[in-house]
N, C-alpha and C. Protein backbone atom coordinates (compact mmCIF):
# COMPACT_ATOMS: atom_id res chain seq x y z
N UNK A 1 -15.99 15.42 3.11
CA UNK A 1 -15.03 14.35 2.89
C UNK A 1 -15.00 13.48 4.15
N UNK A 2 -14.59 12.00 4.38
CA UNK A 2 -14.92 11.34 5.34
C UNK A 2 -13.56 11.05 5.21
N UNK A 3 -13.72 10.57 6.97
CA UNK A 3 -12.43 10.48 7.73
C UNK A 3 -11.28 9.22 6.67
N UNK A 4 -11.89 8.45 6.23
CA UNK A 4 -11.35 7.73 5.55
C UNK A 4 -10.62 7.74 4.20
N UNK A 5 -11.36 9.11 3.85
CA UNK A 5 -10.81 9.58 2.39
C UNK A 5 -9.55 10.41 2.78
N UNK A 6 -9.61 11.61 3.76
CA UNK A 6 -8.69 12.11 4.66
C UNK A 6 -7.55 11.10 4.81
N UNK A 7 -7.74 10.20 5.68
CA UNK A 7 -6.69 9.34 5.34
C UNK A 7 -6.05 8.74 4.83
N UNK A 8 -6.75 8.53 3.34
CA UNK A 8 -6.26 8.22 2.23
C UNK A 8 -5.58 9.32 1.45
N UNK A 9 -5.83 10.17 1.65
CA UNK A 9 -5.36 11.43 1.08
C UNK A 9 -4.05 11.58 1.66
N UNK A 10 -3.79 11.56 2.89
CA UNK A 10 -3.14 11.69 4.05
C UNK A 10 -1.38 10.50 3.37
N UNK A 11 -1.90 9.33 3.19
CA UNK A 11 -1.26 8.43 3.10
C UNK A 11 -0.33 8.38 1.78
N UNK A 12 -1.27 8.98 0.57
CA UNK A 12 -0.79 9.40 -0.72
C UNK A 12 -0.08 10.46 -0.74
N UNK A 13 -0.25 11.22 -0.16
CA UNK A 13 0.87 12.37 0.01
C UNK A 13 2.24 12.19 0.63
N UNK A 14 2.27 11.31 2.23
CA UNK A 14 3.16 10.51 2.20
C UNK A 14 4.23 9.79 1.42
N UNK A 15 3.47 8.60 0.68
CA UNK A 15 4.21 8.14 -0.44
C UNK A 15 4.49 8.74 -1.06
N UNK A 16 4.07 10.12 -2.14
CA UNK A 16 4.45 10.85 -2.41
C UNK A 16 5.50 11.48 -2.13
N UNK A 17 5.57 12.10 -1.27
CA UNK A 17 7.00 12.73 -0.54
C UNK A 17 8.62 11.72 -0.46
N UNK A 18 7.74 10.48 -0.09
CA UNK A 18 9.03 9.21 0.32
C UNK A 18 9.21 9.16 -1.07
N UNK A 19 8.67 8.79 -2.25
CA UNK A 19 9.01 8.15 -3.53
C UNK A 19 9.08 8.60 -4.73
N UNK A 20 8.33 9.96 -4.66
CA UNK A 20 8.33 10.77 -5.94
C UNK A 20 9.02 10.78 -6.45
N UNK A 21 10.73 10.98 -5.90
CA UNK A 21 12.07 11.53 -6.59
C UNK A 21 12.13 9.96 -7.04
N UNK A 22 12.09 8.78 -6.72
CA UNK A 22 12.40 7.93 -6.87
C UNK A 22 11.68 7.34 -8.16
N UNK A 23 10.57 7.50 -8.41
CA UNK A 23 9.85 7.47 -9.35
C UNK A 23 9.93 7.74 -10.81
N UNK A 24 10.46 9.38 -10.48
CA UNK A 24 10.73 10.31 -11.91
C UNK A 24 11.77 9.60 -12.16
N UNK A 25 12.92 9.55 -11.03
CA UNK A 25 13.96 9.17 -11.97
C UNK A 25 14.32 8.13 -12.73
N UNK A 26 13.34 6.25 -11.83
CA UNK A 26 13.43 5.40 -12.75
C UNK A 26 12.52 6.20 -14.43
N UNK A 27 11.67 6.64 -13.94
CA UNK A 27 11.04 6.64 -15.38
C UNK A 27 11.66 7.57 -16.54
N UNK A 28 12.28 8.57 -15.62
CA UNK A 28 13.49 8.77 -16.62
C UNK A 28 14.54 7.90 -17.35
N UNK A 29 14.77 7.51 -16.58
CA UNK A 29 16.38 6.00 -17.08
C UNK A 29 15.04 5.76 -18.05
N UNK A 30 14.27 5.06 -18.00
CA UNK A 30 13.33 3.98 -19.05
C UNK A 30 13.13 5.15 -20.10
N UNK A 31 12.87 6.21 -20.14
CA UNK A 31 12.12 7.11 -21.21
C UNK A 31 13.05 7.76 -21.46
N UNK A 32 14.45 8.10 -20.63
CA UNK A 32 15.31 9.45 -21.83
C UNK A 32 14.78 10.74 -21.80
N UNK A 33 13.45 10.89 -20.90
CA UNK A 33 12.78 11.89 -21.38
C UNK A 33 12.72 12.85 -19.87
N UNK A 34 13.33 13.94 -19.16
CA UNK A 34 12.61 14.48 -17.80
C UNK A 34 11.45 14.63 -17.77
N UNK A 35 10.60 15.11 -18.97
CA UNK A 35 9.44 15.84 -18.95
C UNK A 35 8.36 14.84 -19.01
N UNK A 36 8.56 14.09 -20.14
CA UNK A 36 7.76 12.67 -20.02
C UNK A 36 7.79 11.73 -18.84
N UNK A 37 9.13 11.87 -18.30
CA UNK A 37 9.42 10.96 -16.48
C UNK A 37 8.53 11.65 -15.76
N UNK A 38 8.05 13.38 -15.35
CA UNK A 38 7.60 14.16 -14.45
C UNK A 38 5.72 13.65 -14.86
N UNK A 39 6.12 13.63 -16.21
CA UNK A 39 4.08 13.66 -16.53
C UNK A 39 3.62 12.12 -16.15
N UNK A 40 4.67 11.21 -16.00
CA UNK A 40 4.59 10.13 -16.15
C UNK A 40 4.07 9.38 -14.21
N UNK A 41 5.13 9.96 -13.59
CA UNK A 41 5.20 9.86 -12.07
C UNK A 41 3.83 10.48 -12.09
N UNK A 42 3.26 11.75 -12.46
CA UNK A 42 2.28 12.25 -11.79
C UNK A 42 1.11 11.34 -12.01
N UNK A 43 1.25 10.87 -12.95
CA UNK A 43 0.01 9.66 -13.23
C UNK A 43 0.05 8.99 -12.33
N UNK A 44 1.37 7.93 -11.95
CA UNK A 44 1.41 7.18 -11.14
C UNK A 44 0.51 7.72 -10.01
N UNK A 45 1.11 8.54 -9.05
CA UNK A 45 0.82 8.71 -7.71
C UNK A 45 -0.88 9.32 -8.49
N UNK A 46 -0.95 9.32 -9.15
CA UNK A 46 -3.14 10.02 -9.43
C UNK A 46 -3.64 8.50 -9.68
N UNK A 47 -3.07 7.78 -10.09
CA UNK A 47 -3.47 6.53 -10.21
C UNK A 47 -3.65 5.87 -8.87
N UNK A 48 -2.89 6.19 -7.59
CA UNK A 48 -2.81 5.71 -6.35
C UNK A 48 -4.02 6.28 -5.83
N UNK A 49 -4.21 7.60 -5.98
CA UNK A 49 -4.63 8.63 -5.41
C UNK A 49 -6.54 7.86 -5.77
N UNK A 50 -6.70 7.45 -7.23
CA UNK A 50 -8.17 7.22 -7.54
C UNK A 50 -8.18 5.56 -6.91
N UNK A 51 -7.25 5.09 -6.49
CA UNK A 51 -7.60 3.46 -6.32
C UNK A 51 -6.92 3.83 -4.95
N UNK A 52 -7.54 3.48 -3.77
CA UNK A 52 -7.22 3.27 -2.90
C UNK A 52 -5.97 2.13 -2.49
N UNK A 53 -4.90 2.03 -1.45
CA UNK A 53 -4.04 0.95 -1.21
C UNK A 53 -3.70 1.12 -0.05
N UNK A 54 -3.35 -0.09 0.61
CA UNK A 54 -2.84 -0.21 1.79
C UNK A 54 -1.51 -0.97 1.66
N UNK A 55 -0.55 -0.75 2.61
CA UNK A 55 0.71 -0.68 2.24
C UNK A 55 1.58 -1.60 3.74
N UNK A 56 1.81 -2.86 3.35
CA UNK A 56 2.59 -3.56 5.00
C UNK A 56 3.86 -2.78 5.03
N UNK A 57 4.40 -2.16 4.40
CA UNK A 57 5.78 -2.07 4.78
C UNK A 57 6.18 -1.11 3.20
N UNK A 58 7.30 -0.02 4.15
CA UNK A 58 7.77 0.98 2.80
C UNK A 58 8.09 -0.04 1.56
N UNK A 59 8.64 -1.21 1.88
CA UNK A 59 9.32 -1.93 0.74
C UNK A 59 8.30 -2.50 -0.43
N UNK A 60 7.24 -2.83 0.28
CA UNK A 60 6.04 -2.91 -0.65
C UNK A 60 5.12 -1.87 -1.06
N UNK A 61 5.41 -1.13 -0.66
CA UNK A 61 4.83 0.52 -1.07
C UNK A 61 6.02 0.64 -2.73
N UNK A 62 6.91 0.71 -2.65
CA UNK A 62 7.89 0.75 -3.38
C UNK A 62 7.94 0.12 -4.39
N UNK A 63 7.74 -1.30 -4.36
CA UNK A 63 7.59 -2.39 -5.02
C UNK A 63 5.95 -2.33 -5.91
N UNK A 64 5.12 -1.79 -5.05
CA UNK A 64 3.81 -1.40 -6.16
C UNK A 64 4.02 -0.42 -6.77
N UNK A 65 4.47 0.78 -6.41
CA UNK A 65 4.79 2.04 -7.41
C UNK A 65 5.87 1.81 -8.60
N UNK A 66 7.02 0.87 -8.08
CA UNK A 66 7.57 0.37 -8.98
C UNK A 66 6.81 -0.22 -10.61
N UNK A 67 5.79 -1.21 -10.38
CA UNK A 67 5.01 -1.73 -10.95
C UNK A 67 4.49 -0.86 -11.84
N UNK A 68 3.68 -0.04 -10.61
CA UNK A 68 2.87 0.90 -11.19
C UNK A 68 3.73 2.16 -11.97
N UNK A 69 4.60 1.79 -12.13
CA UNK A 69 5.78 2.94 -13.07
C UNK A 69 6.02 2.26 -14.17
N UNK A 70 5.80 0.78 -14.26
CA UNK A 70 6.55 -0.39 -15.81
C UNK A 70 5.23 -0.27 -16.11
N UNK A 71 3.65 0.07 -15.88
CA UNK A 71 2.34 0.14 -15.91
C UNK A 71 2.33 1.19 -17.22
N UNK A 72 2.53 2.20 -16.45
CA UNK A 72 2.49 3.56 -17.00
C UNK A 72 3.38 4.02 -18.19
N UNK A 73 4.25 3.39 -18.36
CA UNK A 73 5.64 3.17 -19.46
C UNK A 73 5.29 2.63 -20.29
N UNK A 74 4.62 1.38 -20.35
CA UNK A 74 4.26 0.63 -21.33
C UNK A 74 2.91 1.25 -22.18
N UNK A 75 1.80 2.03 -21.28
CA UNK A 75 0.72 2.51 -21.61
C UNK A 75 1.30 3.73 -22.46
N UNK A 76 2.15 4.40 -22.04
CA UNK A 76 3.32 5.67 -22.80
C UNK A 76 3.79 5.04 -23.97
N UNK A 77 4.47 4.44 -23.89
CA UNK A 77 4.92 3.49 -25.81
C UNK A 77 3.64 3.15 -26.58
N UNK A 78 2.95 2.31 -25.41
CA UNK A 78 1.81 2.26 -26.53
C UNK A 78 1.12 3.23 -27.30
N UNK A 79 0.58 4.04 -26.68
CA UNK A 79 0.11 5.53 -27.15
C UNK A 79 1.14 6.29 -28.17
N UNK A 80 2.46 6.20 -27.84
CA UNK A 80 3.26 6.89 -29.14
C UNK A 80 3.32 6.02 -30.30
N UNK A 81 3.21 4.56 -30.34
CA UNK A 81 2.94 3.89 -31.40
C UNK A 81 1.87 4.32 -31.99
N UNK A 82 0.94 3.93 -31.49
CA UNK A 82 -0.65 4.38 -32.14
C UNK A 82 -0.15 5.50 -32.89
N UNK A 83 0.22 6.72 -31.63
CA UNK A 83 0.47 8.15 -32.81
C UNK A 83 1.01 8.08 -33.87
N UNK A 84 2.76 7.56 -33.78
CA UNK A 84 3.27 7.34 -34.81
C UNK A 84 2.74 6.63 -36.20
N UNK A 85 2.02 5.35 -36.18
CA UNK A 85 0.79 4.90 -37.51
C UNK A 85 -0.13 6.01 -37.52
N UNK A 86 -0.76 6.51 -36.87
CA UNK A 86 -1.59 7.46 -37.53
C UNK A 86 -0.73 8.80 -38.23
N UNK A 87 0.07 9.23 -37.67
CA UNK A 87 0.85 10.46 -38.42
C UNK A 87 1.84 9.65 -39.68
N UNK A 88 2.09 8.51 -39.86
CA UNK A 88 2.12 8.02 -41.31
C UNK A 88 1.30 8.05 -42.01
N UNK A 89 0.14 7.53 -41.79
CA UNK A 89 -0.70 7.51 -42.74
C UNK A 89 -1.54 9.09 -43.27
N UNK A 90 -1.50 9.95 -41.86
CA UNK A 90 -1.91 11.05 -42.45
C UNK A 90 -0.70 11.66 -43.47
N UNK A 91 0.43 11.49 -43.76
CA UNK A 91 1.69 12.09 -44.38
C UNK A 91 1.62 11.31 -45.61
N UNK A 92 0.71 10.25 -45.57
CA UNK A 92 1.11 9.03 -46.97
C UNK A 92 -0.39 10.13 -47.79
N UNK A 93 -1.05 10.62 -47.12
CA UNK A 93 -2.52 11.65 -48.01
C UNK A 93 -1.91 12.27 -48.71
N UNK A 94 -2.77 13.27 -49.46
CA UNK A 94 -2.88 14.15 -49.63
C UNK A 94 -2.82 15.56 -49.04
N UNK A 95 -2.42 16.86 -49.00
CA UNK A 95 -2.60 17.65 -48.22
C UNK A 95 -4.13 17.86 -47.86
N UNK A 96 -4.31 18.15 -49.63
CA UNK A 96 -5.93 18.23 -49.48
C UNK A 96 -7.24 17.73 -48.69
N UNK A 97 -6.68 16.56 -48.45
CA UNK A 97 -7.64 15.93 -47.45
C UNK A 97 -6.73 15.89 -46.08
N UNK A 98 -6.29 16.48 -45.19
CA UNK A 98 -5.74 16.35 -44.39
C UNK A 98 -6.89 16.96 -43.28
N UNK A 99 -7.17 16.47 -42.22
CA UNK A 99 -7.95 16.62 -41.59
C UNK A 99 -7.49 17.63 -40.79
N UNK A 100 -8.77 18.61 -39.96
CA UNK A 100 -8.65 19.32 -38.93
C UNK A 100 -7.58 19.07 -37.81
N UNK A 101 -6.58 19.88 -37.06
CA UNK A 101 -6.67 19.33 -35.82
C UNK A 101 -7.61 18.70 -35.09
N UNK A 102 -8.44 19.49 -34.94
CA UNK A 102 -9.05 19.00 -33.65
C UNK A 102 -9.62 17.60 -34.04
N UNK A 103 -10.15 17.42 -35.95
CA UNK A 103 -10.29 15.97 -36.06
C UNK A 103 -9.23 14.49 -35.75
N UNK A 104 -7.51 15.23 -36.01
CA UNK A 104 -6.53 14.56 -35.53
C UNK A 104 -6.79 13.94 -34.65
N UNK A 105 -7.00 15.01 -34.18
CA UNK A 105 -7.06 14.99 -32.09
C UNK A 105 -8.08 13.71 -31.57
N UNK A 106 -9.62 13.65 -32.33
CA UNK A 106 -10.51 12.64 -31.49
C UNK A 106 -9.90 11.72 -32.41
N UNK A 107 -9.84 11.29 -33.77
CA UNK A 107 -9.22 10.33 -34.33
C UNK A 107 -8.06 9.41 -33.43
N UNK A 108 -7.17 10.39 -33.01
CA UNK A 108 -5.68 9.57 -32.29
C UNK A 108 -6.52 9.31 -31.34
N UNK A 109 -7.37 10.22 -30.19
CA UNK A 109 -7.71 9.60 -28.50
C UNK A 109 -8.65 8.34 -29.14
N UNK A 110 -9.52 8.19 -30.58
CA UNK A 110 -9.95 6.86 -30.46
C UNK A 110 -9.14 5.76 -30.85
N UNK A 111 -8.55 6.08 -31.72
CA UNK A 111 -7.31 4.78 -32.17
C UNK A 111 -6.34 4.29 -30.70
N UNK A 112 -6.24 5.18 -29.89
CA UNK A 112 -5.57 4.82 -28.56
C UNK A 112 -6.25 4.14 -28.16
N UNK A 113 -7.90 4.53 -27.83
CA UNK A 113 -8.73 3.17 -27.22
C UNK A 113 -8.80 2.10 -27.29
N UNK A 114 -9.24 2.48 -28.90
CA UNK A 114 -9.11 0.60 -29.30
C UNK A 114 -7.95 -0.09 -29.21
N UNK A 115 -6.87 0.81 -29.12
CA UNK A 115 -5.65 -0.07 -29.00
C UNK A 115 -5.50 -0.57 -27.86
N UNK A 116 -5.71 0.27 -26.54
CA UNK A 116 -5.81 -0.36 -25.69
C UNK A 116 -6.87 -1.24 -25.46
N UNK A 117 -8.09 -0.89 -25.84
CA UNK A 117 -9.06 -2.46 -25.72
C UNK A 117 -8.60 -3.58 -26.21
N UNK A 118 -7.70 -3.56 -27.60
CA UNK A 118 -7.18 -4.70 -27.82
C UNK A 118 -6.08 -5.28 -27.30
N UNK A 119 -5.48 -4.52 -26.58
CA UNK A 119 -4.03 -4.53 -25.81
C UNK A 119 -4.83 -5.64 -24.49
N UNK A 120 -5.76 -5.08 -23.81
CA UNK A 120 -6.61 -5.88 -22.53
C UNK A 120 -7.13 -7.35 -23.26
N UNK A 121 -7.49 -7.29 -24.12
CA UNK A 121 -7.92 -8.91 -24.51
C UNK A 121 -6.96 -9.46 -24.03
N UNK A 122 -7.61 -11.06 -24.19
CA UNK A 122 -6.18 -12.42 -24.57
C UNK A 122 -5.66 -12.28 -25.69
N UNK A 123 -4.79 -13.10 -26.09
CA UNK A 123 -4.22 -12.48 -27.39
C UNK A 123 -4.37 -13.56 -28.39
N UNK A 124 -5.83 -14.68 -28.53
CA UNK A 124 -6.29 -14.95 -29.54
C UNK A 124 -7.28 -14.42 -29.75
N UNK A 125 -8.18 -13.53 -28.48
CA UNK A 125 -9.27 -12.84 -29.29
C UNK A 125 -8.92 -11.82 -29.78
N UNK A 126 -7.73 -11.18 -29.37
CA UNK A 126 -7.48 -9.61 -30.60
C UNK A 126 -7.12 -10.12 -31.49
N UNK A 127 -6.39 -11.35 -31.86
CA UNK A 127 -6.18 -12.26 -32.99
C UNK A 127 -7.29 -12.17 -33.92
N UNK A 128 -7.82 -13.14 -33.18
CA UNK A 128 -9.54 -13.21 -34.06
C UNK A 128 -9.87 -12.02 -34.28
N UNK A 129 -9.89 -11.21 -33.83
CA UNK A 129 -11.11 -9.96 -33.94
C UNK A 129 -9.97 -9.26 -35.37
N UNK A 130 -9.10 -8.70 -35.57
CA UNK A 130 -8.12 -8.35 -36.12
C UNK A 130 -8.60 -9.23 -37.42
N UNK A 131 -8.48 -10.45 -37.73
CA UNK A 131 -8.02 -11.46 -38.58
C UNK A 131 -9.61 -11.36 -39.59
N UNK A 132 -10.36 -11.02 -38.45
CA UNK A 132 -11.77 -11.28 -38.88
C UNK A 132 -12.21 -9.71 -39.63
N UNK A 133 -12.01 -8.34 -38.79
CA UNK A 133 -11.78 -6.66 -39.14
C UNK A 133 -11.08 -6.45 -40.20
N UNK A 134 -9.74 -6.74 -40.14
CA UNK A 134 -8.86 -5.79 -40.70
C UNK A 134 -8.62 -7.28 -42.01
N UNK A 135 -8.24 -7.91 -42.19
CA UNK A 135 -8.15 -8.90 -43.10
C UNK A 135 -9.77 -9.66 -43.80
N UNK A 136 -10.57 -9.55 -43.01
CA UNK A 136 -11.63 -10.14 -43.62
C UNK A 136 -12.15 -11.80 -44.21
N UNK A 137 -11.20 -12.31 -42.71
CA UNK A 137 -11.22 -13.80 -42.80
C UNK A 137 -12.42 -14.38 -42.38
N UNK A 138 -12.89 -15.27 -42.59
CA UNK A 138 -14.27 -16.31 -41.87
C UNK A 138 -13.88 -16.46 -41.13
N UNK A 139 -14.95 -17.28 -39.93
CA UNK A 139 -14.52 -18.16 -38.77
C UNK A 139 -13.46 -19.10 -39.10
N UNK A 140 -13.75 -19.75 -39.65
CA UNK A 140 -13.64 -21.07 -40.05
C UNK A 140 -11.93 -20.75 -40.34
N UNK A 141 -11.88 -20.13 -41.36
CA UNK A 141 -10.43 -19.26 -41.78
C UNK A 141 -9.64 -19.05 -40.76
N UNK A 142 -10.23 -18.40 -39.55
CA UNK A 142 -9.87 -17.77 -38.56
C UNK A 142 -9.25 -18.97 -37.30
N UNK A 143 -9.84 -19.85 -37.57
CA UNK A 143 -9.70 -20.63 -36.30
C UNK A 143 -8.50 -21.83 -37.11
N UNK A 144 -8.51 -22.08 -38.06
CA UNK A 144 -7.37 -22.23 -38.80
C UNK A 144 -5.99 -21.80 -38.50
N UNK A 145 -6.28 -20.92 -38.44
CA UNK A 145 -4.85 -19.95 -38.58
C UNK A 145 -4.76 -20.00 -36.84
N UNK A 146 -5.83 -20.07 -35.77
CA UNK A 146 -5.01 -19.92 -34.61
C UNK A 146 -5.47 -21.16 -33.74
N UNK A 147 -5.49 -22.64 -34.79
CA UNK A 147 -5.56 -23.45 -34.22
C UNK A 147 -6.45 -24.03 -33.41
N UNK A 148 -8.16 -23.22 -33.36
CA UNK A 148 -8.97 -23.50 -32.47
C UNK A 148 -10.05 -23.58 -33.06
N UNK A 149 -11.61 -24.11 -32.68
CA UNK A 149 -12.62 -24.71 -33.35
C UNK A 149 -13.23 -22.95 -33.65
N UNK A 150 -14.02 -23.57 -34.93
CA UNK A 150 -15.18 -22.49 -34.93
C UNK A 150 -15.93 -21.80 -34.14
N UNK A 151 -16.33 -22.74 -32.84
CA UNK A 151 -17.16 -22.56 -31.71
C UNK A 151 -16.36 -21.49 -31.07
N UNK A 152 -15.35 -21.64 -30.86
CA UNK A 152 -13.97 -20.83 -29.92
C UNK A 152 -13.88 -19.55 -30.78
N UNK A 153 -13.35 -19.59 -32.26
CA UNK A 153 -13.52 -18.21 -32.68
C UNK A 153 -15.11 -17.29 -32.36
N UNK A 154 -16.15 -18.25 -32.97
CA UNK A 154 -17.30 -17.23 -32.31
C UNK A 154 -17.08 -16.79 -30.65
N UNK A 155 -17.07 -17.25 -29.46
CA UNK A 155 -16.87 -17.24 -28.55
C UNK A 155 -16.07 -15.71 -28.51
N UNK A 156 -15.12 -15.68 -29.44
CA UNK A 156 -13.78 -14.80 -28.94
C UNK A 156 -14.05 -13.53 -29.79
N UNK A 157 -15.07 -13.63 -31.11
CA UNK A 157 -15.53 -12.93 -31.34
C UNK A 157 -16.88 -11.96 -30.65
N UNK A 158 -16.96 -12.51 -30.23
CA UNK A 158 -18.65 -12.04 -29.33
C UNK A 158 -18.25 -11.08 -28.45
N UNK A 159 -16.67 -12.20 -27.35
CA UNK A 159 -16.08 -10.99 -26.18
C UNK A 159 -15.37 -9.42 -26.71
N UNK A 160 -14.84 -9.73 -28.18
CA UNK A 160 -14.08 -8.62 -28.83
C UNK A 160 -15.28 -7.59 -29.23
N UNK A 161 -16.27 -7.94 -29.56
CA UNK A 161 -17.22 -7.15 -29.76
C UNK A 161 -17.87 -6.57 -29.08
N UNK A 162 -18.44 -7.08 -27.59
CA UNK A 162 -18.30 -6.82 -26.12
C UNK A 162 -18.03 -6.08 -25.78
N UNK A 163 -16.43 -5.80 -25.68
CA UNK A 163 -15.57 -4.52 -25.79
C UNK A 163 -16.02 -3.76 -26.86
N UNK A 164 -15.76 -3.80 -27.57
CA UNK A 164 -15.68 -2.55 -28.53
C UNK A 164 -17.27 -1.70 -28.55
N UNK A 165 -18.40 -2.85 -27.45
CA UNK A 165 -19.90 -1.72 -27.78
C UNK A 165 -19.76 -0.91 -26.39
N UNK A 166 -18.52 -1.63 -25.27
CA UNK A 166 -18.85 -0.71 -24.01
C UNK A 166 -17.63 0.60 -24.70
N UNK A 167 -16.68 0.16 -25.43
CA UNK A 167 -15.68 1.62 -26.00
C UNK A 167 -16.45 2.90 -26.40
N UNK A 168 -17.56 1.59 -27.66
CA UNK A 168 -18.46 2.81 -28.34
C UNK A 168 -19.17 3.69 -27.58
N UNK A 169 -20.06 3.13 -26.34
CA UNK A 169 -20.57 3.81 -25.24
C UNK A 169 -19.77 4.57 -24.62
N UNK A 170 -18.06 4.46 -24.52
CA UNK A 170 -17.41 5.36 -23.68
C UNK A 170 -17.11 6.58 -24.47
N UNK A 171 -17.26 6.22 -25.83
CA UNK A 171 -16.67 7.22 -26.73
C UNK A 171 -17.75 8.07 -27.10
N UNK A 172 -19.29 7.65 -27.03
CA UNK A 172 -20.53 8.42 -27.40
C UNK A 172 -20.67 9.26 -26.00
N UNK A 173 -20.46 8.54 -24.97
CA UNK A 173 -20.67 9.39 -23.24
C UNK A 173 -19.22 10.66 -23.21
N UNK A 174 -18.23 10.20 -23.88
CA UNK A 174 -17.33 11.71 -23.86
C UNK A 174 -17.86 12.89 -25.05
N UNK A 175 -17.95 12.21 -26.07
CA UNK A 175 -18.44 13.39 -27.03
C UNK A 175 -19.59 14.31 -26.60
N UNK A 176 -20.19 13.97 -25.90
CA UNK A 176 -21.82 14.70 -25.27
C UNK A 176 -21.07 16.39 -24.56
């Protein structure tokens, strides 16, 4: 390990110590939840821990973890949404076809992806991409409805697709 990682290590543990309590507990107030606040903080500071930071002053140390706590909250709702539509629709089946756990299981971690890939777009290309997927509109249709040329929907289609072949690659490189 090099002196620099040491120190980074060094520095995260620090903050750690100064802010942890401070952490759980906003994310408690926001979530209602201790256990979800504790799993939630630990992300945070692992999130510090894989991205390096440098810090002028405790108050801005504070002020990024802060951030990085409305970060992690929002990524937490999102993910229980996703769950919640998928455990409707598995309850709207049949028993009979009710899938494996463990099929549950990669089903929800991919529906989370894409949600978050579409969550990272702008929000006329998840528009488009959505309008064009799940509804089965044309360009032409498409750029209609969000006010912009044909040229622009292809454009926004190309980047949505973009995403979704580096997802597919992330999702073929975990299954291995």
């Amino acid at each position: 390990m090099s002196t620099s990682d040491e120190l980074h290590q060094r520095q995260v543990q620090a903050y750690y110590l100064a802010h942890h309590g401070w952490v759980r507990a906003w994310l408690n107030r926001k979530l209602g939840n201790a256990s979800d606040a504790a799993d939630l903080a630990h992300d945070v500071f692992l999130r510090l821990l894989a991205k390096p930071r440098q810090f002028d002053s405790d108050s801005h140390a504070r002020a990024y973890l802060g951030a990085m706590s409305r970060h992690v909250c929002v990524d937490f709702w999102r993910r229980q949404e996703v769950e919640r539509a998928w455990l409707e629709v598995l309850a709207s089946r049949p028993e009979s076809l009710a899938p494996s756990e463990e099929h549950r299981a990669i089903v929800l971690e991919a529906l989370q992806q894409v949600h978050a890939m579409l969550a990272s777009l702008p929000d006329k290309v998840a528009e488009a991409f959505l309008l064009a997927q799940v509804h089965g509109l044309g360009y032409r249709e498409i750029g209609e409805r969000l006010g912009v040329s044909e040229r622009s929907v292809t454009k926004y289609m190309a980047r949505a697709m973009y995403q979704c072949l580096l997802l597919e690659i992330e999702l073929d490189e975990a299954l291995r």
